[in-house]
C-alpha atoms as a PDB file:
ATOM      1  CA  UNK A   1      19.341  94.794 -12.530  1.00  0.00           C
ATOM      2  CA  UNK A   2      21.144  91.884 -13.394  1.00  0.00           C
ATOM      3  CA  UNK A   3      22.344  93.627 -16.909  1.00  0.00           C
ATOM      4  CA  UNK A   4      23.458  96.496 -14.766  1.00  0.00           C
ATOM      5  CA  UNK A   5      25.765  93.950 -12.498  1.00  0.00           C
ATOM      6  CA  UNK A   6      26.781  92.078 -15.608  1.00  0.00           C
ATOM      7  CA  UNK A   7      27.616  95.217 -17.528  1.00  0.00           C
ATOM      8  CA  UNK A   8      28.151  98.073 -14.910  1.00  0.00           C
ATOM      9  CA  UNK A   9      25.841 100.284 -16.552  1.00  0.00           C
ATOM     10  CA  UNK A  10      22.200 100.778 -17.984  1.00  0.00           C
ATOM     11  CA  UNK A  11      21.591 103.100 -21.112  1.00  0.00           C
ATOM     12  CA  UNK A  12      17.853 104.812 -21.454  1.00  0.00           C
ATOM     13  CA  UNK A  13      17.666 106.611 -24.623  1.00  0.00           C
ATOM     14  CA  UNK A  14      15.473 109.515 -25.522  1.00  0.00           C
ATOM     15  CA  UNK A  15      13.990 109.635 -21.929  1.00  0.00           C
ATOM     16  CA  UNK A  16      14.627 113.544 -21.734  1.00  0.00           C
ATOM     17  CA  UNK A  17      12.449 115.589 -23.436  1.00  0.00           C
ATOM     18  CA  UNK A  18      13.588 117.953 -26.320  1.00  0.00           C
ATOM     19  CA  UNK A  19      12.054 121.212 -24.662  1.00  0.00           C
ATOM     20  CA  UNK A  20      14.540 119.738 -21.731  1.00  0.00           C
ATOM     21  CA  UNK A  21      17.374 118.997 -23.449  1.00  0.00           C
ATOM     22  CA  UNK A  22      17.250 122.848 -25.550  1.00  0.00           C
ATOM     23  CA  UNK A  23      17.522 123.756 -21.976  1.00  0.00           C
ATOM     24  CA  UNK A  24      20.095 122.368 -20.727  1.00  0.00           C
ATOM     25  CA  UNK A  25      21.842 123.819 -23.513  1.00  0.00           C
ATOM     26  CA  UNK A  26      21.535 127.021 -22.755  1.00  0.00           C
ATOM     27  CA  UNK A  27      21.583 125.955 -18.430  1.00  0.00           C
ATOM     28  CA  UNK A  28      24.799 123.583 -18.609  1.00  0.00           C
ATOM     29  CA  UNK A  29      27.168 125.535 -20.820  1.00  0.00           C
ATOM     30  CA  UNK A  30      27.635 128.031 -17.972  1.00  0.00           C
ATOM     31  CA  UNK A  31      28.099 125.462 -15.144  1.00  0.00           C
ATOM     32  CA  UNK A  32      25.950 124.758 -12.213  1.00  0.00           C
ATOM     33  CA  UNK A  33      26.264 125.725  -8.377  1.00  0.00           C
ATOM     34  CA  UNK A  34      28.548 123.636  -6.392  1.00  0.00           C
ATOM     35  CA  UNK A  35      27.023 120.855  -3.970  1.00  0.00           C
ATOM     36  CA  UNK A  36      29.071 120.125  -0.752  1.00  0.00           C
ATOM     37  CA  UNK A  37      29.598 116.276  -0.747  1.00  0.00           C
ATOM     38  CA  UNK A  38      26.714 114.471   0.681  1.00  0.00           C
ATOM     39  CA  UNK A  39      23.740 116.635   0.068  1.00  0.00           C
ATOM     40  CA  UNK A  40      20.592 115.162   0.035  1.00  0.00           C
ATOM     41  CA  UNK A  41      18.721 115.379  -3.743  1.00  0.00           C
ATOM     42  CA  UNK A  42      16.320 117.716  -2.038  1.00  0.00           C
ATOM     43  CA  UNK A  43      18.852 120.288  -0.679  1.00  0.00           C
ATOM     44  CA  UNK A  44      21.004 119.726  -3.599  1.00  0.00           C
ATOM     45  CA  UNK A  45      19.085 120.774  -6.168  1.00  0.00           C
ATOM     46  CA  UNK A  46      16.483 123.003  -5.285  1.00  0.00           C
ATOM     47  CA  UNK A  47      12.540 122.436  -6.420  1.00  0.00           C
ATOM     48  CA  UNK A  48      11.946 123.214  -9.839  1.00  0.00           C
ATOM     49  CA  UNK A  49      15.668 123.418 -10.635  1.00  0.00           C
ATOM     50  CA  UNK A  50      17.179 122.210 -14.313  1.00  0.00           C
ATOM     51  CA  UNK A  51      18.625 119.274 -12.112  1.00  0.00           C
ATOM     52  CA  UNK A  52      15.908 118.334 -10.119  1.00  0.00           C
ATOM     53  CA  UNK A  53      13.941 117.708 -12.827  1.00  0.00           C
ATOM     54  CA  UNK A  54      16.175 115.627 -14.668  1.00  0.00           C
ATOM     55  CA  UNK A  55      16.553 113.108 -11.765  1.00  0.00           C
ATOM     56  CA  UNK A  56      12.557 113.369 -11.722  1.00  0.00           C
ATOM     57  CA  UNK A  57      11.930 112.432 -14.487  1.00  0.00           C
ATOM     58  CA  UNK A  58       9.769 109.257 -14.737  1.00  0.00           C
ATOM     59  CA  UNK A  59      12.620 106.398 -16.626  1.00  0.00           C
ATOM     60  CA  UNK A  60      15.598 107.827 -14.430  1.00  0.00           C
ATOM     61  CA  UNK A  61      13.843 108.481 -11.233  1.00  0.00           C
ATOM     62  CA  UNK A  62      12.772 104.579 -11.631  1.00  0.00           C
ATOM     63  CA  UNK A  63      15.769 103.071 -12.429  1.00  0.00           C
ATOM     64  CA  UNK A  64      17.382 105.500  -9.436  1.00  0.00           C
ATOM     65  CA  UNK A  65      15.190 104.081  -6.964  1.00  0.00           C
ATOM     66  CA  UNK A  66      16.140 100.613  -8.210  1.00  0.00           C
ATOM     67  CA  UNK A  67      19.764 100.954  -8.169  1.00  0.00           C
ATOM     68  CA  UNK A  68      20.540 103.321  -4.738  1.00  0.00           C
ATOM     69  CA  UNK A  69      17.162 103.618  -3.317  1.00  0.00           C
ATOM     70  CA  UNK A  70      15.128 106.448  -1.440  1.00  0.00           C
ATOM     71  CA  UNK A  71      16.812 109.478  -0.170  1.00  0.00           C
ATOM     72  CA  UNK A  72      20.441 109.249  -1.692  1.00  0.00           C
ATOM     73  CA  UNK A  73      22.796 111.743  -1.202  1.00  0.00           C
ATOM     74  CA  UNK A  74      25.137 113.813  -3.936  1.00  0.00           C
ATOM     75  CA  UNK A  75      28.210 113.440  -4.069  1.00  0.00           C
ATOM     76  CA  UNK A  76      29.149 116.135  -6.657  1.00  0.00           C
ATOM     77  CA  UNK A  77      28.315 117.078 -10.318  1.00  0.00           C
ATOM     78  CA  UNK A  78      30.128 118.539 -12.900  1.00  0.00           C
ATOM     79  CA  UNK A  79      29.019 119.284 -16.489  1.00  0.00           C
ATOM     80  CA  UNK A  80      32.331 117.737 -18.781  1.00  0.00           C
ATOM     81  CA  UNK A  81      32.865 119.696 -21.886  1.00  0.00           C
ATOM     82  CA  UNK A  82      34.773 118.789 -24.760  1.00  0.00           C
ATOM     83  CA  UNK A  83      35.736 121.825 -27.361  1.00  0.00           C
ATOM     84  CA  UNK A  84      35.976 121.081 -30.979  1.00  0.00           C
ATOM     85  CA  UNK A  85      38.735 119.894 -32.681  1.00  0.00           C
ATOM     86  CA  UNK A  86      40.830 119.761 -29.070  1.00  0.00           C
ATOM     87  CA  UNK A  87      42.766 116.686 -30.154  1.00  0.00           C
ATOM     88  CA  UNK A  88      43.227 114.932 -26.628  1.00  0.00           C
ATOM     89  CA  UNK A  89      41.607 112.296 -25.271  1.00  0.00           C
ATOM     90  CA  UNK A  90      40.499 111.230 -21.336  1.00  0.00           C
ATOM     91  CA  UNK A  91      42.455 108.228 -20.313  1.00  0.00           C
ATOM     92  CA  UNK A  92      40.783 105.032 -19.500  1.00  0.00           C
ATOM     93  CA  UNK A  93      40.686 105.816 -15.803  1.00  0.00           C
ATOM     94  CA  UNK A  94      37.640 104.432 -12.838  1.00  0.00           C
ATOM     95  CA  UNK A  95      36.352 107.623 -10.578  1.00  0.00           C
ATOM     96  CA  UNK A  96      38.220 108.403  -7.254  1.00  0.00           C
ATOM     97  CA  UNK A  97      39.887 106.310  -5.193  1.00  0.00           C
ATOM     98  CA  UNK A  98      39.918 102.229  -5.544  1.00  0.00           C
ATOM     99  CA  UNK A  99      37.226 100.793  -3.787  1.00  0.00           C
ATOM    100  CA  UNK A 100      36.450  97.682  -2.752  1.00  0.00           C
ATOM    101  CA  UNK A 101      33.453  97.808  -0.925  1.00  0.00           C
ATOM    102  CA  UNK A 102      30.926  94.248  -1.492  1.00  0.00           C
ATOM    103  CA  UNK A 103      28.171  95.682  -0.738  1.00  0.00           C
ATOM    104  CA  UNK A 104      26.988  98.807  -1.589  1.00  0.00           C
ATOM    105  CA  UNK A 105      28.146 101.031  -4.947  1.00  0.00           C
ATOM    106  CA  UNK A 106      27.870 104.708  -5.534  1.00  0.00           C
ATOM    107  CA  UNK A 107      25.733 104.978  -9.444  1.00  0.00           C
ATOM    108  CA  UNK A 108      26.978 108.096 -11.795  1.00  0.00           C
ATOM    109  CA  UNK A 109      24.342 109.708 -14.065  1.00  0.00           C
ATOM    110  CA  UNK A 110      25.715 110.662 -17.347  1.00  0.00           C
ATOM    111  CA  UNK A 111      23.238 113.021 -19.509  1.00  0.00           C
ATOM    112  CA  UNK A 112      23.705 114.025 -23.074  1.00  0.00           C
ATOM    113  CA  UNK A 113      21.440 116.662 -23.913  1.00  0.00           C
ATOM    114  CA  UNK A 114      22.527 116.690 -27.970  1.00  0.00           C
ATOM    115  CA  UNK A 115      23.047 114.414 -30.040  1.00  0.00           C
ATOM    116  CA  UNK A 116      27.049 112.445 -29.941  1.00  0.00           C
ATOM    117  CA  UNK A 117      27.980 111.670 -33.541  1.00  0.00           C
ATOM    118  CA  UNK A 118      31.010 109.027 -33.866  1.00  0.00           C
ATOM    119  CA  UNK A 119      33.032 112.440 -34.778  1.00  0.00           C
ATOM    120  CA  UNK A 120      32.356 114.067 -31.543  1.00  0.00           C
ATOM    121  CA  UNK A 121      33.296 111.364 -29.257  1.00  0.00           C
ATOM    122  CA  UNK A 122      31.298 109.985 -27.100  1.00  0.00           C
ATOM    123  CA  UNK A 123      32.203 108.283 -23.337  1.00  0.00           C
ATOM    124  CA  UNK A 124      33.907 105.653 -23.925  1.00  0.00           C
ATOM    125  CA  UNK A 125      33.155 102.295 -21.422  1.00  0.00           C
ATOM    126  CA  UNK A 126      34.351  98.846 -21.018  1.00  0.00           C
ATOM    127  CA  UNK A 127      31.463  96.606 -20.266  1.00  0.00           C
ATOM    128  CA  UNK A 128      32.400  93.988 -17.254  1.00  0.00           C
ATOM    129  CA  UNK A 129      34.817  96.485 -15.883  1.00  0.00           C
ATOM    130  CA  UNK A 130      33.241  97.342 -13.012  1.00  0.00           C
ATOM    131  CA  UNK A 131      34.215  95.126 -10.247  1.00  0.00           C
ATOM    132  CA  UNK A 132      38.166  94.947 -11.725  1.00  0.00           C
ATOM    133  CA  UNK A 133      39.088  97.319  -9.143  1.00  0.00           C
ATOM    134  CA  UNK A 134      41.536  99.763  -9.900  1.00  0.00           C
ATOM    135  CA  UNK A 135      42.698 103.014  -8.423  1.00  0.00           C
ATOM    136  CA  UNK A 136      42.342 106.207 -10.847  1.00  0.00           C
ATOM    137  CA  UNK A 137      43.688 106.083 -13.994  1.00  0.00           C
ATOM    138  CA  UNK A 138      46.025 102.668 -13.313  1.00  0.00           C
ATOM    139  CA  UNK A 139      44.637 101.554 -16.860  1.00  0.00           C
ATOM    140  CA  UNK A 140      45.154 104.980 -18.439  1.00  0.00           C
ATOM    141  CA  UNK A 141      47.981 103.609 -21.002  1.00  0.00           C
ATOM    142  CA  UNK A 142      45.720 101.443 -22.654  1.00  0.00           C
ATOM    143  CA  UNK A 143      44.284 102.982 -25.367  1.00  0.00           C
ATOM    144  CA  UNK A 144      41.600 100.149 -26.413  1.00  0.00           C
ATOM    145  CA  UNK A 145      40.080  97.242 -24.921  1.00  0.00           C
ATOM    146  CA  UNK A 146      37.888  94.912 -27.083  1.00  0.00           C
ATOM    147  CA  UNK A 147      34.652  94.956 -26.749  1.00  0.00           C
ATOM    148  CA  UNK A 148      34.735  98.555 -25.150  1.00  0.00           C
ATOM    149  CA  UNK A 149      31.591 100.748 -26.826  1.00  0.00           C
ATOM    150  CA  UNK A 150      32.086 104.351 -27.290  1.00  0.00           C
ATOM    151  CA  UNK A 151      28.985 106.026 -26.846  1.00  0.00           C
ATOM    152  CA  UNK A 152      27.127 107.770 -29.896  1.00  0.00           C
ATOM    153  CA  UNK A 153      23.290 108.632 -29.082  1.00  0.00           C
ATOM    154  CA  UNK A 154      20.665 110.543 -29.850  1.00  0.00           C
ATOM    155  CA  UNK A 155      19.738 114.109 -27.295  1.00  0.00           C
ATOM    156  CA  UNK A 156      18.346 113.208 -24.423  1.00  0.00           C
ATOM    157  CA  UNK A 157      19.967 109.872 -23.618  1.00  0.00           C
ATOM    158  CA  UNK A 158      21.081 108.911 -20.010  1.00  0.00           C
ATOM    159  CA  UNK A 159      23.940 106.377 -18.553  1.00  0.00           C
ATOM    160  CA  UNK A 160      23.707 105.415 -15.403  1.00  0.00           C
ATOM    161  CA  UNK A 161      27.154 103.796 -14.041  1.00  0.00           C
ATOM    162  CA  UNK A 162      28.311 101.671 -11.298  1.00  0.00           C
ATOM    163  CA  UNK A 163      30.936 104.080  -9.813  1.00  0.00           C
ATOM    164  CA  UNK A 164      34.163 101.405 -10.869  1.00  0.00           C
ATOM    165  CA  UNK A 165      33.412 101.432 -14.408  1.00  0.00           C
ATOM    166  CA  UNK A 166      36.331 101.917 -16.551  1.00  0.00           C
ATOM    167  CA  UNK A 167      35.848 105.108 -19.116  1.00  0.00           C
ATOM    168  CA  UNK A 168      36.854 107.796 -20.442  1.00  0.00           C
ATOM    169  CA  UNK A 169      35.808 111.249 -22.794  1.00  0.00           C
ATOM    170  CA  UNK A 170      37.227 110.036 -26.239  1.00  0.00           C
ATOM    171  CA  UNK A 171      38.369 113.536 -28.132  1.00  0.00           C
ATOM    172  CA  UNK A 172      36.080 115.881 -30.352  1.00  0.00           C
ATOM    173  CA  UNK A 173      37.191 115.445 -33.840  1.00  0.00           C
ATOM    174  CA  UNK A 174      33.982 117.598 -34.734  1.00  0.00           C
ATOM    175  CA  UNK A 175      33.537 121.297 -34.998  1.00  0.00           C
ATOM    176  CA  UNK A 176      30.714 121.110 -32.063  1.00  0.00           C
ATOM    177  CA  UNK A 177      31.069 121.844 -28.987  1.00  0.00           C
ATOM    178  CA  UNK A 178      29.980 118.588 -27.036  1.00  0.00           C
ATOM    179  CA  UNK A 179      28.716 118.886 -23.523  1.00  0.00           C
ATOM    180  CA  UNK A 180      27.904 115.834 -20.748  1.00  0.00           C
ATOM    181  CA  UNK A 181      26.616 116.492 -17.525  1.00  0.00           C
ATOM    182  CA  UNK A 182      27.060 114.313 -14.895  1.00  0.00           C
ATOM    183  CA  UNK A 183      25.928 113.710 -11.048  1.00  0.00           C
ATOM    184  CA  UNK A 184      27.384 110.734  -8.635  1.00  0.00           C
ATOM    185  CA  UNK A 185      24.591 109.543  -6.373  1.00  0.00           C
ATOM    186  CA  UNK A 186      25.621 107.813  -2.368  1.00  0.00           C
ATOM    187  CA  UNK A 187      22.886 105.589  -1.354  1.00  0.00           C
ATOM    188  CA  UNK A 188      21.899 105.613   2.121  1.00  0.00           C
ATOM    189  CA  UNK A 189      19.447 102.444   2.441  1.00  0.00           C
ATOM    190  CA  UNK A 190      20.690  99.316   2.232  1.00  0.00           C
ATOM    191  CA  UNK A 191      20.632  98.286  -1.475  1.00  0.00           C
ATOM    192  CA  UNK A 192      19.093  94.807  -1.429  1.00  0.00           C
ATOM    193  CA  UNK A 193      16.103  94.206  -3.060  1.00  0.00           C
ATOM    194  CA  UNK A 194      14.731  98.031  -4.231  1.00  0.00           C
ATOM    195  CA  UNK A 195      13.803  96.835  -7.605  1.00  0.00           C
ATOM    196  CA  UNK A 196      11.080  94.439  -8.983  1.00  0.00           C
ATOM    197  CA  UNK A 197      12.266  91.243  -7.667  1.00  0.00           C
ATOM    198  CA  UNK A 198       9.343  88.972  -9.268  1.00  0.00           C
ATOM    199  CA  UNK A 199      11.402  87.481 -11.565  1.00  0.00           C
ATOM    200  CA  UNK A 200      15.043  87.624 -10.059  1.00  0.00           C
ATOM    201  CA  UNK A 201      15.062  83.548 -10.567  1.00  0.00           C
ATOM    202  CA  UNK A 202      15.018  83.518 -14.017  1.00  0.00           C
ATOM    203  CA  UNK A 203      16.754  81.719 -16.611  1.00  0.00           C
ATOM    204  CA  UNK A 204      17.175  84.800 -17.964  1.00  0.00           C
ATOM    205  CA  UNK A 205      18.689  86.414 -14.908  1.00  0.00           C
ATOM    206  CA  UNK A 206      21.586  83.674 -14.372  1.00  0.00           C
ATOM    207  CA  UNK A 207      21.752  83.963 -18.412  1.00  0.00           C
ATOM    208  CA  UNK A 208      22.626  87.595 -17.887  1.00  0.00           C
ATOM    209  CA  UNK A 209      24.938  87.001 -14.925  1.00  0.00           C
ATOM    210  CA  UNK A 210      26.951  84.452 -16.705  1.00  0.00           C
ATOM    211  CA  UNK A 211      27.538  86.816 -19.875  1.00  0.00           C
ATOM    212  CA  UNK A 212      31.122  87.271 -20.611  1.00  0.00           C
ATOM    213  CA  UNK A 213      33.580  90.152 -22.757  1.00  0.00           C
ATOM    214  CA  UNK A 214      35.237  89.959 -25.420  1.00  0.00           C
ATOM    215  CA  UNK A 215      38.214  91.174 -23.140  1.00  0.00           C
ATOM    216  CA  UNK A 216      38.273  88.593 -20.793  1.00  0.00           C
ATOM    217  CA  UNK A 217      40.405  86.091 -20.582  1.00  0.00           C
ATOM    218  CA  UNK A 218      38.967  82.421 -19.458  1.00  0.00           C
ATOM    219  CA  UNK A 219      40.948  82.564 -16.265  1.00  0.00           C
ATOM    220  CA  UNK A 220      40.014  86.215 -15.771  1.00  0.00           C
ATOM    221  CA  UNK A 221      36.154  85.797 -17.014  1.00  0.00           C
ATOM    222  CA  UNK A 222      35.224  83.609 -14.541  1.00  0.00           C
ATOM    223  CA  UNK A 223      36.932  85.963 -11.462  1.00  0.00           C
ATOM    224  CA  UNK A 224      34.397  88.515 -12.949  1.00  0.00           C
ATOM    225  CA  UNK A 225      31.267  86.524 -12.962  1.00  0.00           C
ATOM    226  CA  UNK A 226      32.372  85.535  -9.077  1.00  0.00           C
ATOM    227  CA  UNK A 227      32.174  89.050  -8.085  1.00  0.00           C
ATOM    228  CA  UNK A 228      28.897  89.016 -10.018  1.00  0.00           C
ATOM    229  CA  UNK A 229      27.916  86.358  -7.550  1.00  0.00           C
ATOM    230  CA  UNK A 230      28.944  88.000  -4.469  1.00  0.00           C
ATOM    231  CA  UNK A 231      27.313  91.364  -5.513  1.00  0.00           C
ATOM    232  CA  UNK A 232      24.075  89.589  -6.516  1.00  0.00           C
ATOM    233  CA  UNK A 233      23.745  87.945  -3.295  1.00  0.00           C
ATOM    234  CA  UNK A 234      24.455  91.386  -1.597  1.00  0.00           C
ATOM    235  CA  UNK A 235      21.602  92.712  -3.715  1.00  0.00           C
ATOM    236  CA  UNK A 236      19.144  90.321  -3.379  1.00  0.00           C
ATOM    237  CA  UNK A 237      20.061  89.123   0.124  1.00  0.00           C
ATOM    238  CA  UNK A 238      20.178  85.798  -1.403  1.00  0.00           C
ATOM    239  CA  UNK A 239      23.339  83.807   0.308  1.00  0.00           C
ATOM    240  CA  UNK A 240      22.939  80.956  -1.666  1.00  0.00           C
ATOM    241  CA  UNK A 241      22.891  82.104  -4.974  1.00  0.00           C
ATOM    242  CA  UNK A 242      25.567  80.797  -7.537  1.00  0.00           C
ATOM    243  CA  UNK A 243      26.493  80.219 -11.382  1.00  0.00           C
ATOM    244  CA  UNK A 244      28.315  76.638 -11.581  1.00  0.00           C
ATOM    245  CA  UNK A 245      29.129  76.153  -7.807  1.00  0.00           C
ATOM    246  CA  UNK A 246      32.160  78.604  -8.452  1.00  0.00           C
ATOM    247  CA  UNK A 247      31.170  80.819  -5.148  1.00  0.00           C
ATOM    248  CA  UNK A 248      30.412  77.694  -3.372  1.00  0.00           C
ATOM    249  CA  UNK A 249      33.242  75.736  -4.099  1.00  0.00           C
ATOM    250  CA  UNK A 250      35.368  78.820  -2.900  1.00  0.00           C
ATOM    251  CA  UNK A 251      33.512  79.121   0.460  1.00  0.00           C
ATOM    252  CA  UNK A 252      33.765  75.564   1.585  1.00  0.00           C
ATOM    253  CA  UNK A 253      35.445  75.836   4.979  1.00  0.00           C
ATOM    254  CA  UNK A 254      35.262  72.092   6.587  1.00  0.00           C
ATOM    255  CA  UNK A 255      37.348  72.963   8.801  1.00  0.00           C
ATOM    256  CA  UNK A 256      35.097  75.905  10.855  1.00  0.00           C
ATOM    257  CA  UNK A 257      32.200  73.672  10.508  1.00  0.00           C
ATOM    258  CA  UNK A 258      33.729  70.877  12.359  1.00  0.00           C
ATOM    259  CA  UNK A 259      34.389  73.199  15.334  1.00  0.00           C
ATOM    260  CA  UNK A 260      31.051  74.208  15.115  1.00  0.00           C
END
């Protein structure tokens, strides 16, 4: 959890099986039925159903649970294809509207069911990105960031991304076709504290929160690991929580406690 807030995203490779993943070769090519926005899992994808399976399976299902609880709702999905040799690329661009909410996000499941060579593309992601908020594609005339990672993995790997993550569908210089499905999850429980929380005051935790990008700037990096701190609190329901007294220092307000 605290990789995912220091990141914006969590890779699981391999967790889809290769009986799965032939499937969803044949399934995905032709689309899927539309969801309405807001449809429970249940509703949305029927039992038994390519999709419900997927978010079933054990790994995803797991890290689900940890990241937007029991009983979210779907938002949409859309399987993203990319045709050989198309020379275009996605711009750098955060899902829908800006959005600045503290303390809850939306998480976006991206599945690969072949493998992405560096020749096909890939998603490409800026780690840290996440709580820059931007609106749409804002950022789509930069063309590289450093330290962004454009994803090449092996069938049957799945991203799951905080919904402001800045990325993008870099262009298919191969001659396969390369397909990505993708489903955006609403939670509907409060998200604080729906993972393992035995060992949330690690070193390794604050460790985690504190890493930094190479695209940072000083100034900038530590704005970043703020929001880190306010999100983490939100998460953990932990008010106190801070890296270097930065949130702290921030909050001091002698002022209303004197008219306390």
């Amino acid at each position: 959890m605290a990789r995912f807030v220091a990141h914006g995203f969590l890779r699981l490779d391999d967790v889809v099986p290769a009986e799965m993943n032939r499937e969803a070769l044949d399934t995905l090519p032709a689309g899927l039925p539309s969801v309405p926005y807001g449809t429970p899992v249940p509703k949305a994808f029927p039992e038994g159903s390519f999709a419900r399976r997927l978010v079933e399976l054990p790994a995803v299902a797991g890290a689900l649970q940890s990241l937007v609880g029991p009983d979210p709702t779907v938002d949409h999905h859309f399987v993203h294809t990319r045709e050989p040799y198309e020379g275009k690329a996605q711009p750098l661009h955060a899902d829908a509207l800006i959005d600045v909410r503290p303390d809850a996000f939306d998480v976006q499941l991206m599945y690969y069911p072949q493998d992405v060579t560096a020749d096909m593309g890939g998603t490409l992601v800026v780690p840290g990105s996440h709580l820059r908020r931007i609106n749409e594609s804002d950022i789509g005339r930069y063309q590289n960031l450093l330290g962004q990672t454009r994803l090449t993995c092996s069938a049957g790997t799945v991203m799951l991304l905080h919904h402001g993550i800045w990325h993008g569908g870099r262009r298919n210089d191969s001659g396969t076709v390369r397909h990505m499905y993708k489903i955006r999850f609403n939670p509907t429980v409060p998200q604080v504290g729906l993972w393992d929380t035995s060992d949330e005051n690690s070193p390794a935790v604050r460790a985690e929160l504190a890493h930094t990008f190479p695209w940072y700037e000083p100034a900038t990096g530590r704005l970043e690991i703020h929001h880190r701190i306010q999100l983490w609190r939100a998460l953990t329901g932990d008010p106190g929580f801070d890296i270097d007294h930065w949130a702290t220092r921030i909050a001091n307000r002698p002022a209303l406690r004197s008219q306390a």
